[in-house]
N, C-alpha and C. Protein backbone atom coordinates (compact mmCIF):
# COMPACT_ATOMS: atom_id res chain seq x y z
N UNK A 1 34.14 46.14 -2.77
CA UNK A 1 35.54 45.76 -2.78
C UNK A 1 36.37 46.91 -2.20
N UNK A 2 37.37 46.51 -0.94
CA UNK A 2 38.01 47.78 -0.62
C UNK A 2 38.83 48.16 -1.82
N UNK A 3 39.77 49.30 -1.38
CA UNK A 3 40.54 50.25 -2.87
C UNK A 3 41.69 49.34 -2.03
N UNK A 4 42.28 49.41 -3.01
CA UNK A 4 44.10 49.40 -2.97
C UNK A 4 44.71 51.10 -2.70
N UNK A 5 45.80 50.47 -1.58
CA UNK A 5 46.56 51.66 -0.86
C UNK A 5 46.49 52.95 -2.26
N UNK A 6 47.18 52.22 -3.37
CA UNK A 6 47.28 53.27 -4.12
C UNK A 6 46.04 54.06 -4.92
N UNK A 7 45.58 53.14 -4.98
CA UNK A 7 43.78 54.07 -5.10
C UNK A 7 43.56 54.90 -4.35
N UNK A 8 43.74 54.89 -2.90
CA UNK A 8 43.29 55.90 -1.77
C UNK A 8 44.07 57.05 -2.25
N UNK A 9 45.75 56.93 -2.01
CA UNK A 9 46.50 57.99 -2.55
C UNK A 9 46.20 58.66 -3.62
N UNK A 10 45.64 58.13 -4.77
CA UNK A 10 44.95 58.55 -6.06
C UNK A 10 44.15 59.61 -5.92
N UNK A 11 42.63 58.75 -5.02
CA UNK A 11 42.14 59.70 -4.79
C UNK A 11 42.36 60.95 -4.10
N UNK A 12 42.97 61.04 -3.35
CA UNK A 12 43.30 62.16 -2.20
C UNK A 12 44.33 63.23 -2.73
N UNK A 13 45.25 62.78 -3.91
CA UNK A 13 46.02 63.90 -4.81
C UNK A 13 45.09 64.56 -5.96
N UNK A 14 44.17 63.79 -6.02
CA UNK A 14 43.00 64.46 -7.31
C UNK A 14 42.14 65.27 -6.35
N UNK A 15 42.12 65.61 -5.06
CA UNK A 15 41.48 66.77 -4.47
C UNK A 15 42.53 67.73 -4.11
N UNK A 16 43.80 67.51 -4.21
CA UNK A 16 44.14 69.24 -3.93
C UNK A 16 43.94 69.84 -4.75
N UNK A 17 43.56 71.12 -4.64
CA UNK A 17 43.60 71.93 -5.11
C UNK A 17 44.13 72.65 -6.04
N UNK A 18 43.42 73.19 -7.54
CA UNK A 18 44.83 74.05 -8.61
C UNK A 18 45.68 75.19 -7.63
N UNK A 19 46.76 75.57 -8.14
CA UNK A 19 47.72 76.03 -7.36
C UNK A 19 48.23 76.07 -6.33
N UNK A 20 47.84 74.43 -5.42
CA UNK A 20 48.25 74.70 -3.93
C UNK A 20 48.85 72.85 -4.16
N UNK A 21 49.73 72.65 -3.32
CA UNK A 21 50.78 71.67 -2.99
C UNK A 21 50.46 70.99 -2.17
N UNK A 22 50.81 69.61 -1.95
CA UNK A 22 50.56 68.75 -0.89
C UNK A 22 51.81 68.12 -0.47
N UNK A 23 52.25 67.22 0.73
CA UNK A 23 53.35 67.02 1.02
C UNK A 23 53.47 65.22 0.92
N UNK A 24 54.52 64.30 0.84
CA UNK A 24 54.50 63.03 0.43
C UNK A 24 53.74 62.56 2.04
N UNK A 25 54.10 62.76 3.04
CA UNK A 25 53.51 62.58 4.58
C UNK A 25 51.92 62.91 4.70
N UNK A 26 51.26 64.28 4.19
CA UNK A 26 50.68 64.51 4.21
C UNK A 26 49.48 63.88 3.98
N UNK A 27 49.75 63.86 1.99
CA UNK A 27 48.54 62.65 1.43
C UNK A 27 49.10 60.89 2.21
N UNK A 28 50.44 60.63 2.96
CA UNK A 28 50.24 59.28 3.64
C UNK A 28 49.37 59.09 4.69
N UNK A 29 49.53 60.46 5.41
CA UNK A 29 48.56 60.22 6.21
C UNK A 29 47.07 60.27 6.14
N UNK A 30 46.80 60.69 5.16
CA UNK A 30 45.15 60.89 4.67
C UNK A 30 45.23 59.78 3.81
N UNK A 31 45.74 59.16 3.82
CA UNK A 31 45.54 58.01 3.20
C UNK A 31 45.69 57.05 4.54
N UNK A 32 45.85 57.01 5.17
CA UNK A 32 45.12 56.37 6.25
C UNK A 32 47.04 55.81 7.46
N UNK A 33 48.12 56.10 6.99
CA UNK A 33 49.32 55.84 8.10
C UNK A 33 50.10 56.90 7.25
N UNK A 34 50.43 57.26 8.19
CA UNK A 34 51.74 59.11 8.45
C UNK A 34 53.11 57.92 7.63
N UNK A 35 53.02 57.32 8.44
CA UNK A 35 54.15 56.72 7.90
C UNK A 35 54.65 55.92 6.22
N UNK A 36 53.78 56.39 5.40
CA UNK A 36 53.91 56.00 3.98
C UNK A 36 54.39 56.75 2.62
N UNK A 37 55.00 57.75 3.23
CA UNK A 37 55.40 58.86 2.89
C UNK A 37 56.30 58.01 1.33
N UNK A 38 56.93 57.09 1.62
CA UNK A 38 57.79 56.34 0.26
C UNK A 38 56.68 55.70 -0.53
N UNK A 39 55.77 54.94 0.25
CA UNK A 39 54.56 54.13 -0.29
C UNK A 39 54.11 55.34 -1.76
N UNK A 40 53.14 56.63 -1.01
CA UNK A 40 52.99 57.70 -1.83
C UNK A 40 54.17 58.19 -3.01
N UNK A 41 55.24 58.53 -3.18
CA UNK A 41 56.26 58.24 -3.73
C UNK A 41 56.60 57.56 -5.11
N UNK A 42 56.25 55.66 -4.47
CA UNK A 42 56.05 54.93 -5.53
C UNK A 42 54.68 54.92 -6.23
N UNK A 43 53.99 55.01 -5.42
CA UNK A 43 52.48 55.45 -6.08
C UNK A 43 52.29 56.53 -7.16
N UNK A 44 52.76 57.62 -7.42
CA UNK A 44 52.70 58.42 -8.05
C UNK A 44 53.73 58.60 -9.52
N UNK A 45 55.11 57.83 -8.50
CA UNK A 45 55.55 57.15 -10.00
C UNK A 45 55.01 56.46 -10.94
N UNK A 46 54.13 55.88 -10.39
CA UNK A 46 53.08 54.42 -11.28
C UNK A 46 51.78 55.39 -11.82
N UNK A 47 51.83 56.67 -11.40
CA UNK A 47 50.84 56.67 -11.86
C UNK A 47 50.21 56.98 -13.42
N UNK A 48 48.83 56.08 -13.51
CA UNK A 48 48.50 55.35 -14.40
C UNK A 48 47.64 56.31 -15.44
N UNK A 49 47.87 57.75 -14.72
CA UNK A 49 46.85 58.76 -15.42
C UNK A 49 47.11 60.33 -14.81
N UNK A 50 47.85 60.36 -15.39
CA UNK A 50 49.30 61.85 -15.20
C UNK A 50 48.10 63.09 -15.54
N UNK A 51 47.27 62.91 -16.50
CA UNK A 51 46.55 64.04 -16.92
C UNK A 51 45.26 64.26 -15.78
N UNK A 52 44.84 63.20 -15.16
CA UNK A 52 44.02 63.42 -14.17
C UNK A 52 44.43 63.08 -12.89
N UNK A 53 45.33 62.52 -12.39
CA UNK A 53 45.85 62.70 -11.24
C UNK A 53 46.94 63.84 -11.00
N UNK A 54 47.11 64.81 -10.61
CA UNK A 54 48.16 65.78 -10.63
C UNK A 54 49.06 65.68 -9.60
N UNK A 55 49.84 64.46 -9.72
CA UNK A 55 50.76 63.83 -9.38
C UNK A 55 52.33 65.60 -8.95
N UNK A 56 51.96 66.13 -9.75
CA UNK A 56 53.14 67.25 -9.84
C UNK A 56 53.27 68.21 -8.30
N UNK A 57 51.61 68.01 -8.30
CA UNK A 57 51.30 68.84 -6.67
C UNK A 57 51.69 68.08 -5.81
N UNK A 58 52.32 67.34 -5.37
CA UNK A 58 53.13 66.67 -4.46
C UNK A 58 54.19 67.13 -4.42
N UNK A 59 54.64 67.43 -3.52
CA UNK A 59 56.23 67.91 -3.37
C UNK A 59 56.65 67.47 -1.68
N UNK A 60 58.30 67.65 -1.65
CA UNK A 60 58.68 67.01 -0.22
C UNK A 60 58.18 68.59 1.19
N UNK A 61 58.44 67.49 2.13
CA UNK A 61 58.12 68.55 3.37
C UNK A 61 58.87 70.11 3.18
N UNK A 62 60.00 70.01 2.46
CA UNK A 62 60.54 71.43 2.35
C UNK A 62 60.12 72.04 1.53
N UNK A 63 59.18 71.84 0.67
CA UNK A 63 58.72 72.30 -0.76
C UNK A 63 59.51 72.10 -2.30
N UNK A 64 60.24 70.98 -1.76
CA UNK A 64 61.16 70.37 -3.04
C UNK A 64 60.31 69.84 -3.80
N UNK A 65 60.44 69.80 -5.12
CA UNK A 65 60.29 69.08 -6.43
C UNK A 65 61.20 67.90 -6.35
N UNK A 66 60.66 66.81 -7.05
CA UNK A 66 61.07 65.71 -7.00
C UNK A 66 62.41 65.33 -8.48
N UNK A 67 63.47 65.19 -7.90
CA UNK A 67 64.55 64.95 -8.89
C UNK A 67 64.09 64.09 -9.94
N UNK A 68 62.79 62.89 -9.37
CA UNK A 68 62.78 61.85 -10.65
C UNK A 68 61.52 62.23 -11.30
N UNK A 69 60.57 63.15 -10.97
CA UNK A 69 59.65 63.47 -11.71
C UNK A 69 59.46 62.72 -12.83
N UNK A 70 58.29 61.61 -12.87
CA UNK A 70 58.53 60.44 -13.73
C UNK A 70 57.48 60.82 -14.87
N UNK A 71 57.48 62.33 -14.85
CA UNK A 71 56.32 62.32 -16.20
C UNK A 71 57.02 63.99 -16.98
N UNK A 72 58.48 63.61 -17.00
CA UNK A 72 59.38 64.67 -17.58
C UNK A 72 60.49 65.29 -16.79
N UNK A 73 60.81 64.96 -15.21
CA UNK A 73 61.71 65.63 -15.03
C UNK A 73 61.08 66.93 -13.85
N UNK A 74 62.33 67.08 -13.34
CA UNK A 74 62.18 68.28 -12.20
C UNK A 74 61.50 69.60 -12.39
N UNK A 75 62.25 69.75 -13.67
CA UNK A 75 62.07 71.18 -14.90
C UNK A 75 60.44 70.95 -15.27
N UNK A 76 60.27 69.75 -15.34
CA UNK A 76 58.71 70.01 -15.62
C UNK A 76 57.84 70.14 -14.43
N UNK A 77 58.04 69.30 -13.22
CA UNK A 77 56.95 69.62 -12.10
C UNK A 77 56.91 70.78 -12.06
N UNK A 78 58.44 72.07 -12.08
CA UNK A 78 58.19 73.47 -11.91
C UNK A 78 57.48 73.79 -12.54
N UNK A 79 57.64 73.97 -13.95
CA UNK A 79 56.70 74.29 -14.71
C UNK A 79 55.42 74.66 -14.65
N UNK A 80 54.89 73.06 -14.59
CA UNK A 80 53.20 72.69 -14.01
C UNK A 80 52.89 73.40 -13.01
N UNK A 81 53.32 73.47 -11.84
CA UNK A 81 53.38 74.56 -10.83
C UNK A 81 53.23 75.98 -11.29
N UNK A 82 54.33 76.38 -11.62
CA UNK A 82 54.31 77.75 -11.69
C UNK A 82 53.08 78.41 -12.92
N UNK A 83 52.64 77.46 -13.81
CA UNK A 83 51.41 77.74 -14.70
C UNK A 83 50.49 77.95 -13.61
N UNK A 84 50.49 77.34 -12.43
CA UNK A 84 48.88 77.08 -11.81
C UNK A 84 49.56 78.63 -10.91
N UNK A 85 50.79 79.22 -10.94
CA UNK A 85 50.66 80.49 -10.18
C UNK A 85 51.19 80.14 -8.57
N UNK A 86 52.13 78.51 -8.86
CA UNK A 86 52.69 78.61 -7.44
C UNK A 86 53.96 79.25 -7.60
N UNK A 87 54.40 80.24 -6.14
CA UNK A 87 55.98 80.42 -6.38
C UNK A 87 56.96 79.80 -5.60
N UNK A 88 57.98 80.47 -5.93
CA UNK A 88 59.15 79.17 -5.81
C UNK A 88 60.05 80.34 -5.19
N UNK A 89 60.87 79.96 -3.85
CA UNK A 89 61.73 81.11 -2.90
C UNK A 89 63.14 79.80 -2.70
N UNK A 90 63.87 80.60 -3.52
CA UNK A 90 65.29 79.76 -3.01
C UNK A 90 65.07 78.04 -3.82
N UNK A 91 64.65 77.91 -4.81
CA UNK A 91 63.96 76.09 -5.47
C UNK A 91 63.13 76.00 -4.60
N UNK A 92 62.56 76.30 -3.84
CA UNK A 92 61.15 75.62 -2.93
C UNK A 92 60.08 76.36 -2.89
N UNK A 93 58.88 75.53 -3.06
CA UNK A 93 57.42 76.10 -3.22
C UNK A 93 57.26 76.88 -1.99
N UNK A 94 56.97 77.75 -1.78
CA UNK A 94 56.48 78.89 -0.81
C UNK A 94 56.08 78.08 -0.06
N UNK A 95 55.86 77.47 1.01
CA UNK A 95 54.72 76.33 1.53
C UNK A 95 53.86 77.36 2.86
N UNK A 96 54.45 78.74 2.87
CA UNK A 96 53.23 79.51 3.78
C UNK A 96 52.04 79.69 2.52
N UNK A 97 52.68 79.95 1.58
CA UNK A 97 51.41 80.81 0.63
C UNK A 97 50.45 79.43 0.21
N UNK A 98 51.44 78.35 -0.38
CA UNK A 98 50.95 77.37 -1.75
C UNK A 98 50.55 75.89 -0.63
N UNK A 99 50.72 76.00 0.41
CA UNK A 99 50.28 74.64 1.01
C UNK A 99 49.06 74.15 1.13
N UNK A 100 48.40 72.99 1.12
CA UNK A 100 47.15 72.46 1.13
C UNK A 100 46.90 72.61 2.45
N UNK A 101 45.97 73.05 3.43
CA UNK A 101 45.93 72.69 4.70
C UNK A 101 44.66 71.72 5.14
N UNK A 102 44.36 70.72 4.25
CA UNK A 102 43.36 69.68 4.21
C UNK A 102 44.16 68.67 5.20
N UNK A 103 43.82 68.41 6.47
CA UNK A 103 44.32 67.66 7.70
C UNK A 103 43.20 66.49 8.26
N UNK A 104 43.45 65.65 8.61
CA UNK A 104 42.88 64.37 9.38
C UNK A 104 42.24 65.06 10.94
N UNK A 105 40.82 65.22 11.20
CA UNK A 105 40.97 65.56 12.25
C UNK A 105 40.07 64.27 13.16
């Protein structure tokens, strides 16, 4: 049986890495179209298992935290972050130091 879009996304946020970030474009496009960047988004809102998907390592192309953080809030994605030892320059994740560089080739 193929996965559902949001299964793929699932899977592909449960491989980054502790302390490193991924971007909403990023996992769309490894999830198979660049262009799902909102798709990913709502996907992670839904998601169905906060403790094993680490939904928090997603952040936008600038290294923003997400205002609706649907599993506590902005204050908490930092948080979760900054436990795993990411830093934060000006509200945004470092994205030279903390970025995933796992790419489609």
């Amino acid at each position: 049986m193929a996965k559902s879009t949001f299964d793929k996304i699932y899977d592909i946020v449960k491989q980054i890495p502790y302390g490193q970030v991924a971007t909403y474009g990023q996992i769309a496009e490894l999830a198979g179209n660049k262009k799902w960047a909102r798709v990913v988004g709502y996907a992670l809102h839904a998601n169905p298992e906060p403790d094993i998907i680490p939904c928090y390592r997603v952040v936008n192309q600038r290294g923003e935290v997400s205002r609706a953080f649907a599993f506590g809030g902005e204050n908490r994605q930092i948080e979760l972050l900054e436990a795993e030892g990411v830093e934060f320059i000006d509200g945004r994740v470092d994205m030279q130091r903390f970025a995933w560089t796992k790419r489609i080739y």
